[in-house]
Structures are given as C-alpha cells and as structure tokens.
N, C-alpha and C. Protein backbone atom coordinates (compact mmCIF):
# COMPACT_ATOMS: atom_id res chain seq x y z
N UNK A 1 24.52 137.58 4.42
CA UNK A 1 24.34 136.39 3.62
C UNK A 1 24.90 136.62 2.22
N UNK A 2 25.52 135.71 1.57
CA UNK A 2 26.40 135.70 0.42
C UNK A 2 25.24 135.47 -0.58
N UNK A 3 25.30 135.77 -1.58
CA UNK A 3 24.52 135.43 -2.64
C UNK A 3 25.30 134.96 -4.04
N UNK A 4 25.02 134.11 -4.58
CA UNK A 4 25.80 133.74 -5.70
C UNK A 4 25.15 133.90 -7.02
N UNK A 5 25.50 133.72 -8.19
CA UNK A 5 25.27 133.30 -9.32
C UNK A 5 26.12 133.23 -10.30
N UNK A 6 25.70 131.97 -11.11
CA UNK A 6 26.42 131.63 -12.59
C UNK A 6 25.67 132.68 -13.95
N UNK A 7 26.81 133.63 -14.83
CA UNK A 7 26.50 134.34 -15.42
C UNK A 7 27.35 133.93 -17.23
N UNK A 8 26.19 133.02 -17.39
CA UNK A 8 27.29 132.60 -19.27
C UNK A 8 27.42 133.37 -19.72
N UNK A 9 26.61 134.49 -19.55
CA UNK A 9 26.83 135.57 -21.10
C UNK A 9 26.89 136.88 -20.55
N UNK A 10 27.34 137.68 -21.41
CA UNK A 10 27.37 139.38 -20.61
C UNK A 10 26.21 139.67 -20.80
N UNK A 11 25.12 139.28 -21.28
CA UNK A 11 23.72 139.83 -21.00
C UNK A 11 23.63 139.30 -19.38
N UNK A 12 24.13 138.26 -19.22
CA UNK A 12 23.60 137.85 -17.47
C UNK A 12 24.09 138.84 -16.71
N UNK A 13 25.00 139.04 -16.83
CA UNK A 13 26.13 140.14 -16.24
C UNK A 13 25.34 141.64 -16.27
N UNK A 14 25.20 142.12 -16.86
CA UNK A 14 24.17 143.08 -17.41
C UNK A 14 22.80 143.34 -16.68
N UNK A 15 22.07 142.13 -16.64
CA UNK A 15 21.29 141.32 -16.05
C UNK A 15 20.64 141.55 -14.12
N UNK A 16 22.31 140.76 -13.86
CA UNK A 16 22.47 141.16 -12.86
C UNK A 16 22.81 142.52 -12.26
N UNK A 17 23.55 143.17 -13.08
CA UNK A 17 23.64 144.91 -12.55
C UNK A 17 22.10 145.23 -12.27
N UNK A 18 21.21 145.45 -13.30
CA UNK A 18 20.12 145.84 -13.04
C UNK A 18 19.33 145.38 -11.66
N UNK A 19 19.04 144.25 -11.60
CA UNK A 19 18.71 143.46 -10.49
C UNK A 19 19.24 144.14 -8.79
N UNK A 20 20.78 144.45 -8.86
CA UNK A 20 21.32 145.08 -7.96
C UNK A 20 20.91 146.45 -8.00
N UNK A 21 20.61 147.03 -8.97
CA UNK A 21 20.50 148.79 -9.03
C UNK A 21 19.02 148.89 -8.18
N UNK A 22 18.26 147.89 -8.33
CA UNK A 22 17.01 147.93 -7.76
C UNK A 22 17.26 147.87 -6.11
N UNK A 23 18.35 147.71 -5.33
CA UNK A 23 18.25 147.71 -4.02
C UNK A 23 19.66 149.14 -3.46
N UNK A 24 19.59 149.48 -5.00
CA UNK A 24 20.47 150.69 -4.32
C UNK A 24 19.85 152.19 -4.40
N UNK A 25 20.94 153.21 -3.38
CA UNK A 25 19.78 154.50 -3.96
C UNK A 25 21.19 155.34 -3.43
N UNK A 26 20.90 156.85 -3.23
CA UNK A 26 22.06 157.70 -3.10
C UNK A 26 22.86 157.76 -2.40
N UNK A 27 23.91 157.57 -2.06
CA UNK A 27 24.97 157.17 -0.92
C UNK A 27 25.59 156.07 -0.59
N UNK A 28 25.04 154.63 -1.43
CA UNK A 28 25.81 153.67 -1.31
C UNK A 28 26.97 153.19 -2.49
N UNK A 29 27.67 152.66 -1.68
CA UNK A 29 29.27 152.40 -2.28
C UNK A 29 29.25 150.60 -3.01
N UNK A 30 29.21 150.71 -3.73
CA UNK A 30 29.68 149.28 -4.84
C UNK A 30 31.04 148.91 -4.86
N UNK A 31 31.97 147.98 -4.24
CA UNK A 31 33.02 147.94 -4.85
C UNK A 31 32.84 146.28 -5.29
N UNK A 32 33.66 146.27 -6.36
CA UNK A 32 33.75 145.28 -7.30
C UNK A 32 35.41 144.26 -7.37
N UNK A 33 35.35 143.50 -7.21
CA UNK A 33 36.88 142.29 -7.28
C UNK A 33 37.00 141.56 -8.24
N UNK A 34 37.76 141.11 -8.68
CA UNK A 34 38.10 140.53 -9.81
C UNK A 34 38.52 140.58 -10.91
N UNK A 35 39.28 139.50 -11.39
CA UNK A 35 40.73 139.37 -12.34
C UNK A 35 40.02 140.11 -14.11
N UNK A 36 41.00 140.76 -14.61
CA UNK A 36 40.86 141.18 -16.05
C UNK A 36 39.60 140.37 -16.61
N UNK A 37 38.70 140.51 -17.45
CA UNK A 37 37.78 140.37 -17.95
C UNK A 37 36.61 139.42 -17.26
N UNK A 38 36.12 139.52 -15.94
CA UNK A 38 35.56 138.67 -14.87
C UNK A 38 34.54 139.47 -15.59
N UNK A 39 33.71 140.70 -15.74
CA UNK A 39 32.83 141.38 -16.24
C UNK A 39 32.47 142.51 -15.04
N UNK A 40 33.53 143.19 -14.44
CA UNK A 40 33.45 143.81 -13.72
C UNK A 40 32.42 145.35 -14.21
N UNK A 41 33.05 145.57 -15.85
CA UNK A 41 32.30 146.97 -16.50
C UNK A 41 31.13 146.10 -16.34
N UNK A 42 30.82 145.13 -17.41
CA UNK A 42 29.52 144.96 -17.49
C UNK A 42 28.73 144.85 -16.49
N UNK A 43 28.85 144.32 -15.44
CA UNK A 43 27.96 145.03 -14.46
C UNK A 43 27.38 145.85 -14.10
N UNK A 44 28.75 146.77 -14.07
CA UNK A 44 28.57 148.21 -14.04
C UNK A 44 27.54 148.92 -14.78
N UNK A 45 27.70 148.43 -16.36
CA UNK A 45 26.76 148.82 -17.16
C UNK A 45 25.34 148.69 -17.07
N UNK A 46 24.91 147.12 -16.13
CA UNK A 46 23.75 146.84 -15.78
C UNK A 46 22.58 147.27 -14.72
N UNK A 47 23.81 147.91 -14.12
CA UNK A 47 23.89 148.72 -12.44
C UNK A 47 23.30 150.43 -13.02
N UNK A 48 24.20 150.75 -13.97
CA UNK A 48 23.89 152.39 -14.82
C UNK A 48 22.21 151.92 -15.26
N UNK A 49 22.14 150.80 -16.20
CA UNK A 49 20.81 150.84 -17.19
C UNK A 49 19.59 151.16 -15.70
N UNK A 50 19.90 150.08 -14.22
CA UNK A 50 18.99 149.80 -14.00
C UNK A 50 18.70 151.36 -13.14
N UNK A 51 19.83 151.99 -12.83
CA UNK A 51 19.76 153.40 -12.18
C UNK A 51 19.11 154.71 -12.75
N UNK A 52 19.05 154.51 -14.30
CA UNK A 52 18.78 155.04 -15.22
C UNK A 52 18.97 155.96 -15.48
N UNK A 53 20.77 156.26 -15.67
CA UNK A 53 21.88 157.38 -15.84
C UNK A 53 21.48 157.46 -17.32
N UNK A 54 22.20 158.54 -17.71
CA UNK A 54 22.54 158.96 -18.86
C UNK A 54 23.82 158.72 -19.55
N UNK A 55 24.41 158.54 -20.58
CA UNK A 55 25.32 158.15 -21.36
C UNK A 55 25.51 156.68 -21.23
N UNK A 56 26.36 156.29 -22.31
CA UNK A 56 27.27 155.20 -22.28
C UNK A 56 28.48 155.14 -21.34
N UNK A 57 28.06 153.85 -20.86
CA UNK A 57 28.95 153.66 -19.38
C UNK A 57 30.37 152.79 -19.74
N UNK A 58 31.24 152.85 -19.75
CA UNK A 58 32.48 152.27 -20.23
C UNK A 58 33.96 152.34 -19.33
N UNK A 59 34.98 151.37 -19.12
CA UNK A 59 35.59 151.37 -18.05
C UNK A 59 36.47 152.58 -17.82
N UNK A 60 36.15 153.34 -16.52
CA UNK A 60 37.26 154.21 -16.44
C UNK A 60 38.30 154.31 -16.24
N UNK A 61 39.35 153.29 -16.70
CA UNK A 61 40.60 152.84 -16.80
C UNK A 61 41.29 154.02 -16.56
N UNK A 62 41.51 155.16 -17.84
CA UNK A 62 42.28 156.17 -18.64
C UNK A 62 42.06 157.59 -17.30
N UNK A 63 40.91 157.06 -17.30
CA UNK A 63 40.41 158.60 -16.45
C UNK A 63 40.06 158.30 -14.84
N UNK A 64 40.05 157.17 -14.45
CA UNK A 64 40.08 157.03 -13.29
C UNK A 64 38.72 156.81 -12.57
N UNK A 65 37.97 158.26 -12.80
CA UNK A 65 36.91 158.09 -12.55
C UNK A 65 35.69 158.66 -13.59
N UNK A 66 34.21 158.18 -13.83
CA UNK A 66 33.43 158.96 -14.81
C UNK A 66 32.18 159.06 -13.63
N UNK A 67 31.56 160.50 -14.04
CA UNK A 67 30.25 160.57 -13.48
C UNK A 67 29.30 160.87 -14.50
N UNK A 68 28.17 159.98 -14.35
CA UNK A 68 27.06 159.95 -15.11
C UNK A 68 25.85 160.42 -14.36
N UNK A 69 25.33 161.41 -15.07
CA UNK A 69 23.91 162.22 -14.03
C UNK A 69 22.99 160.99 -14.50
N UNK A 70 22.05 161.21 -13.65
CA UNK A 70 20.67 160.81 -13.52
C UNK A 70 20.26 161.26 -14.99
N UNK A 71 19.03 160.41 -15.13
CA UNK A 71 18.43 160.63 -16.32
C UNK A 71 17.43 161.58 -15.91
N UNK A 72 16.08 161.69 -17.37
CA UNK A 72 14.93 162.51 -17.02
C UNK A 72 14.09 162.30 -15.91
N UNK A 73 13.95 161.02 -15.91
CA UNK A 73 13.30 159.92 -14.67
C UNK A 73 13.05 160.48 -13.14
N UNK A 74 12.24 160.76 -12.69
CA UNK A 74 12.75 161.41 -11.23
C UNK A 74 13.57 160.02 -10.57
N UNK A 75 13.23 158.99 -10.65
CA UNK A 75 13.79 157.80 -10.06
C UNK A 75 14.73 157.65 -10.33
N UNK A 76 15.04 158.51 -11.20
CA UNK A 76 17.00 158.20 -11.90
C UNK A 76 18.04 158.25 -11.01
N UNK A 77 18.98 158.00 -10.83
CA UNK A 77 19.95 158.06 -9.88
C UNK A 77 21.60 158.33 -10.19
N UNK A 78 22.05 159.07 -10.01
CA UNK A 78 23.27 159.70 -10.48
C UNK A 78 24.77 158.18 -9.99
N UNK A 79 25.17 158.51 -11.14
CA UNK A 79 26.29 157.04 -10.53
C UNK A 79 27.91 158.07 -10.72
N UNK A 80 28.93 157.43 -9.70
CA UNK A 80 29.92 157.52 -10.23
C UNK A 80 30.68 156.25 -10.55
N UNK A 81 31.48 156.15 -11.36
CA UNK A 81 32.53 154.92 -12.11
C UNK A 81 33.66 155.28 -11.65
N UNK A 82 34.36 154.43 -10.44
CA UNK A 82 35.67 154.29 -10.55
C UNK A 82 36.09 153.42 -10.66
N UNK A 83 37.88 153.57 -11.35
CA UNK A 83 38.70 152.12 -11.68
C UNK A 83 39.87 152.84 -10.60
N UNK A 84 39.68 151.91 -9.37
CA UNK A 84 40.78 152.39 -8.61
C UNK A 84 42.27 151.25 -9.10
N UNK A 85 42.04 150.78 -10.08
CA UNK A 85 43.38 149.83 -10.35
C UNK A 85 44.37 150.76 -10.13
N UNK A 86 44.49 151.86 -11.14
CA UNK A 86 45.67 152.39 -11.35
C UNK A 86 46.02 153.09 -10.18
N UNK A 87 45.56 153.33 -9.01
CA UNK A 87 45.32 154.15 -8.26
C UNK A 87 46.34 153.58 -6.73
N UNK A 88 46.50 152.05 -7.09
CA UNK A 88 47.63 151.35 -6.71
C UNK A 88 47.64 151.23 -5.29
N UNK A 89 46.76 151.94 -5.03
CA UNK A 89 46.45 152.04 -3.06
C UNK A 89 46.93 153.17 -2.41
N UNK A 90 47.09 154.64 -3.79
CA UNK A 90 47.76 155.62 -3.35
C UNK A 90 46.30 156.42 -2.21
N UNK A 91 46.50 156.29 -0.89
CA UNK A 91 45.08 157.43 -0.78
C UNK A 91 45.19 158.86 -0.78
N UNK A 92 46.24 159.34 -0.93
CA UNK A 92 46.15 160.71 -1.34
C UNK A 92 45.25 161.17 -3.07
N UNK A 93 45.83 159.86 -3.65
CA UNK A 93 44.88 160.30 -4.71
C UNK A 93 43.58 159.44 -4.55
N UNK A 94 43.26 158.70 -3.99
CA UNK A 94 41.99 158.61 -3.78
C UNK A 94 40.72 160.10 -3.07
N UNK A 95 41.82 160.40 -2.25
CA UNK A 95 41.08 161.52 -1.51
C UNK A 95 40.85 162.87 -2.39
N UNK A 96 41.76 162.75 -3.40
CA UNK A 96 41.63 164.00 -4.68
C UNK A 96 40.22 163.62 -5.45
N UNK A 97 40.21 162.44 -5.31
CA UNK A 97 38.84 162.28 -6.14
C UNK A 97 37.47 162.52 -5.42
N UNK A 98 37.83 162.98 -3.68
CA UNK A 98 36.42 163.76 -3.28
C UNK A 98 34.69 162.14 -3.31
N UNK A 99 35.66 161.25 -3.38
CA UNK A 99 34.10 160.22 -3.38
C UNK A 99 33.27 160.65 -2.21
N UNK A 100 33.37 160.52 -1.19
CA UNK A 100 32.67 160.95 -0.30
C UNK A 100 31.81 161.93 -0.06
N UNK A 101 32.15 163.01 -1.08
CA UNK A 101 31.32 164.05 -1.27
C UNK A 101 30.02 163.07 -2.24
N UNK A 102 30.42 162.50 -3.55
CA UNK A 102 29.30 162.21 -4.50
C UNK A 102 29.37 161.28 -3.58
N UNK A 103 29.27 160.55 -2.51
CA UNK A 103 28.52 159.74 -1.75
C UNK A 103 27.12 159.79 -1.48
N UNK A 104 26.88 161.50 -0.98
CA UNK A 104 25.73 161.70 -0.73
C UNK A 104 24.79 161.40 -1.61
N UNK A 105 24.86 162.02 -3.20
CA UNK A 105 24.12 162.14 -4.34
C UNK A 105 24.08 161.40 -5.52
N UNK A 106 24.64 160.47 -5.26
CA UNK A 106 25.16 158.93 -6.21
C UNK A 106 25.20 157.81 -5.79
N UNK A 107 25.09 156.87 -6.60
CA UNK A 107 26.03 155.27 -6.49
C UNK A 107 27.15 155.64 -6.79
N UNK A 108 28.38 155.51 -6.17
CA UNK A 108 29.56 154.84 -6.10
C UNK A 108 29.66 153.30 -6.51
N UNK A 109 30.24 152.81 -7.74
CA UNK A 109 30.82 151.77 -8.19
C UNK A 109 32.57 152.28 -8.13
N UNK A 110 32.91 151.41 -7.26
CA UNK A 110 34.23 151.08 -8.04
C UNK A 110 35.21 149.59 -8.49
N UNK A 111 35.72 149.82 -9.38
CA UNK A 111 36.25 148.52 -9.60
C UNK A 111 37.65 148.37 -9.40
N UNK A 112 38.07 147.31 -8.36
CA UNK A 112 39.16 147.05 -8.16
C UNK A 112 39.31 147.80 -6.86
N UNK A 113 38.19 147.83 -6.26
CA UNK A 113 38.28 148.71 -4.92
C UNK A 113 38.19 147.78 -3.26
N UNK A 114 38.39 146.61 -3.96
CA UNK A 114 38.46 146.13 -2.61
C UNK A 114 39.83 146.08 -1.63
N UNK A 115 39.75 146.25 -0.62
CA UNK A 115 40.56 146.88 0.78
C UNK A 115 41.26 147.96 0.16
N UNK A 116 40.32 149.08 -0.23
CA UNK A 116 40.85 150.60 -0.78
C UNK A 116 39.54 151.58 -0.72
N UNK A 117 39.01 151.43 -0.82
CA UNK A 117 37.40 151.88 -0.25
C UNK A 117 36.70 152.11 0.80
N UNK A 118 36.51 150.86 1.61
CA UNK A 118 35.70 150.55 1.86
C UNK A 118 35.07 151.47 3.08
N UNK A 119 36.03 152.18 3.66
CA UNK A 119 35.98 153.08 4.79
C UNK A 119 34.89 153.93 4.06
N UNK A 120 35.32 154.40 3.26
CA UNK A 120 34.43 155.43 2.30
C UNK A 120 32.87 155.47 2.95
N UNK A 121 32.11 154.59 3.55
CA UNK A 121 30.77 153.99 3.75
C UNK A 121 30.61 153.28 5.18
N UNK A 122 29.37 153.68 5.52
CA UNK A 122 29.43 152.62 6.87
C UNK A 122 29.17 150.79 6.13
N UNK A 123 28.43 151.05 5.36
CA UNK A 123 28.58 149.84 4.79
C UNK A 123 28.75 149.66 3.29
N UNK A 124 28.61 148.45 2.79
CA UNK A 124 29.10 149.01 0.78
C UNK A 124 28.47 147.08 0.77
N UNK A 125 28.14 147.61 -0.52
CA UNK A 125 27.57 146.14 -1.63
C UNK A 125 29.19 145.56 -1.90
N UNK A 126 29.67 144.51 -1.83
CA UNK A 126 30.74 143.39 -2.09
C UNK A 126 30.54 142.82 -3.10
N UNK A 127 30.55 142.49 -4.24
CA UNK A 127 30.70 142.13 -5.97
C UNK A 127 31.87 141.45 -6.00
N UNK A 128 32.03 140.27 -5.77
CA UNK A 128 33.22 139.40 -6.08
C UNK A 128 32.63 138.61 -7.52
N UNK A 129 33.46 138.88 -8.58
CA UNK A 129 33.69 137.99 -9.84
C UNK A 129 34.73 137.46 -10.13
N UNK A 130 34.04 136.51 -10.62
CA UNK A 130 35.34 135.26 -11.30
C UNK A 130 35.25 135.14 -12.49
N UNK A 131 35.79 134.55 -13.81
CA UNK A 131 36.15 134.11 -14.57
C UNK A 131 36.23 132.74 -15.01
N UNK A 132 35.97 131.36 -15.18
CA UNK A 132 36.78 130.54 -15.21
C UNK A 132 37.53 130.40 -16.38
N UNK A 133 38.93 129.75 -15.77
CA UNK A 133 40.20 130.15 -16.79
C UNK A 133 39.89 129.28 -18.63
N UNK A 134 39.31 128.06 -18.56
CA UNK A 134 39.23 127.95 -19.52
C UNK A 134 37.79 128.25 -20.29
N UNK A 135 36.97 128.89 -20.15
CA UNK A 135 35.70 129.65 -20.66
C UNK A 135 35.66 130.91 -20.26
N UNK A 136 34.03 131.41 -20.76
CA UNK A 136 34.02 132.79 -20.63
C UNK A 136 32.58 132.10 -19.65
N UNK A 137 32.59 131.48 -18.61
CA UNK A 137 31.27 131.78 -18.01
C UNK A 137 32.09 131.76 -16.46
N UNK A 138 31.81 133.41 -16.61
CA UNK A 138 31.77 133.86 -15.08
C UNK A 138 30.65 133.48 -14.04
N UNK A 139 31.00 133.61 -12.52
CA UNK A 139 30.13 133.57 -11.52
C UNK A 139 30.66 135.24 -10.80
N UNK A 140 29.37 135.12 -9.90
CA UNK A 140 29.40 136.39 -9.23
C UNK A 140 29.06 136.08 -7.53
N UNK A 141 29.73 136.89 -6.59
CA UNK A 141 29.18 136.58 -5.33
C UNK A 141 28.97 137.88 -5.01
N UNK A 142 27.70 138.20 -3.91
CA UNK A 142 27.02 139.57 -3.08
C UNK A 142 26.89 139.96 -2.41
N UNK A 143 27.41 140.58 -1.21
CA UNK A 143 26.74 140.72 0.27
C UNK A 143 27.18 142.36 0.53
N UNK A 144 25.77 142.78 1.35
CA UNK A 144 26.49 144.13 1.91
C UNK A 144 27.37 143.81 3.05
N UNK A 145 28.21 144.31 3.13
CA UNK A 145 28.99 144.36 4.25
C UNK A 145 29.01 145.58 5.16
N UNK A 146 28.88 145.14 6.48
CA UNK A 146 29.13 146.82 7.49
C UNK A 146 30.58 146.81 7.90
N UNK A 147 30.74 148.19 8.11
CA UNK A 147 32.25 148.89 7.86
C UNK A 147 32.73 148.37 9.66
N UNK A 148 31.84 147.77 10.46
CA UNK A 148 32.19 147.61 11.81
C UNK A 148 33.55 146.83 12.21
C-alpha cells in the first residue's frame, strides 16, 4: 500500500523521516527518488534524528557515502548515507562500497538509488519525492517493496 503526504516545509520533511525511522531497525535498505531539491537529505536527516545517530547528517554528494554510529541510546541505530547519483549505475563501484555488509548493522539510506539498489535487500522502504516546479511544497510517496 502506497502512502502519501503533502510536506510545505522542511520541518515536515524532517518530520516525516522521524515517523519512518520508527518502523525501521538493522538491515533495512531506504532508497530515495527524486529531482534536485525534492528534500531527499532532509529526510534523511529526519530518518538519522529519529534513529538517534550521532553527528550532523548532510548530503553525501562529495564522498559518496557517510556512516553515522548509533548514539548512547541502546535503541540507537547505526545509519549509512548514500548518494548513489554520482555512482551513475557503475556496480563495480557500488560493490566497493561493501553495503551489504553494513546491511546487517544499519539503516541503509540511499539517495538516488532507485533501480541501483534494490537487490541489495529482500525488500527496501520506496521514498518517492516531488517538488512542485513552481513552489517549494513537496509531496512524498511510501511503500516497502519485496525484491520478488
């Protein structure tokens, strides 16, 4: 089942990460869709607060991928951040980055990982965002999907 929502502000966005972090735990895969500033990080960021990593979470454009440990929290949950944009659909370098290993012991987010991932998981959370072109109030759509 698809789930939707309208998100005006990056607090919604934010918002909603958290909301989602509450139905995730170690081994599942996030991938994320959508055009330049849809609020793909901020999610992300909402997804980290609600997992309750450590550091500031910010897009891993430059570096590809960031891992953030778990906090003090025993409930904390270790995330990794990828931006498979640049990554262009190469899977040799996807496979350098070893996700499957932090599969076990993390959330996996990645952004820009749709039909480049998804194998990664028997199943993965689906994050489609939009933009609309003349405002800044994004929508978001949700569903796990199985890898069948």
């Amino acid at each position: 089942m698809t789930n939707m929502r309208t998100l005006p502000t990056v607090e919604d966005t934010e918002a909603l990460g958290r909301e989602l972090a509450a139905q995730l735990q170690p081994g599942d895969l996030v991938v994320l869709d959508g055009p330049l500033g849809a609020g793909k990080t901020a999610l992300t960021r909402g997804i980290a607060a609600g997992l309750g990593v450590e550091g500031r979470v910010s897009s891993p454009t430059f570096i590809i991928a960031r891992q953030h440990r778990a906090g003090s929290d025993p409930r904390s949950i270790a995330l990794v951040h990828v931006d498979a944009y640049r990554l262009g659909g190469d899977l040799d370098e996807l496979d350098a980055l070893d996700l499957d290993t932090d599969l076990h012991d993390a959330v996996v987010v990645v952004e820009w990982g749709l039909g480049v991932v998804e194998h990664l998981a028997d199943r993965h959370l689906r994050v489609l965002l939009r933009r609309e072109f003349d405002s800044d109030i994004r929508t978001a759509e949700w569903e796990w999907v199985s890898a069948d």
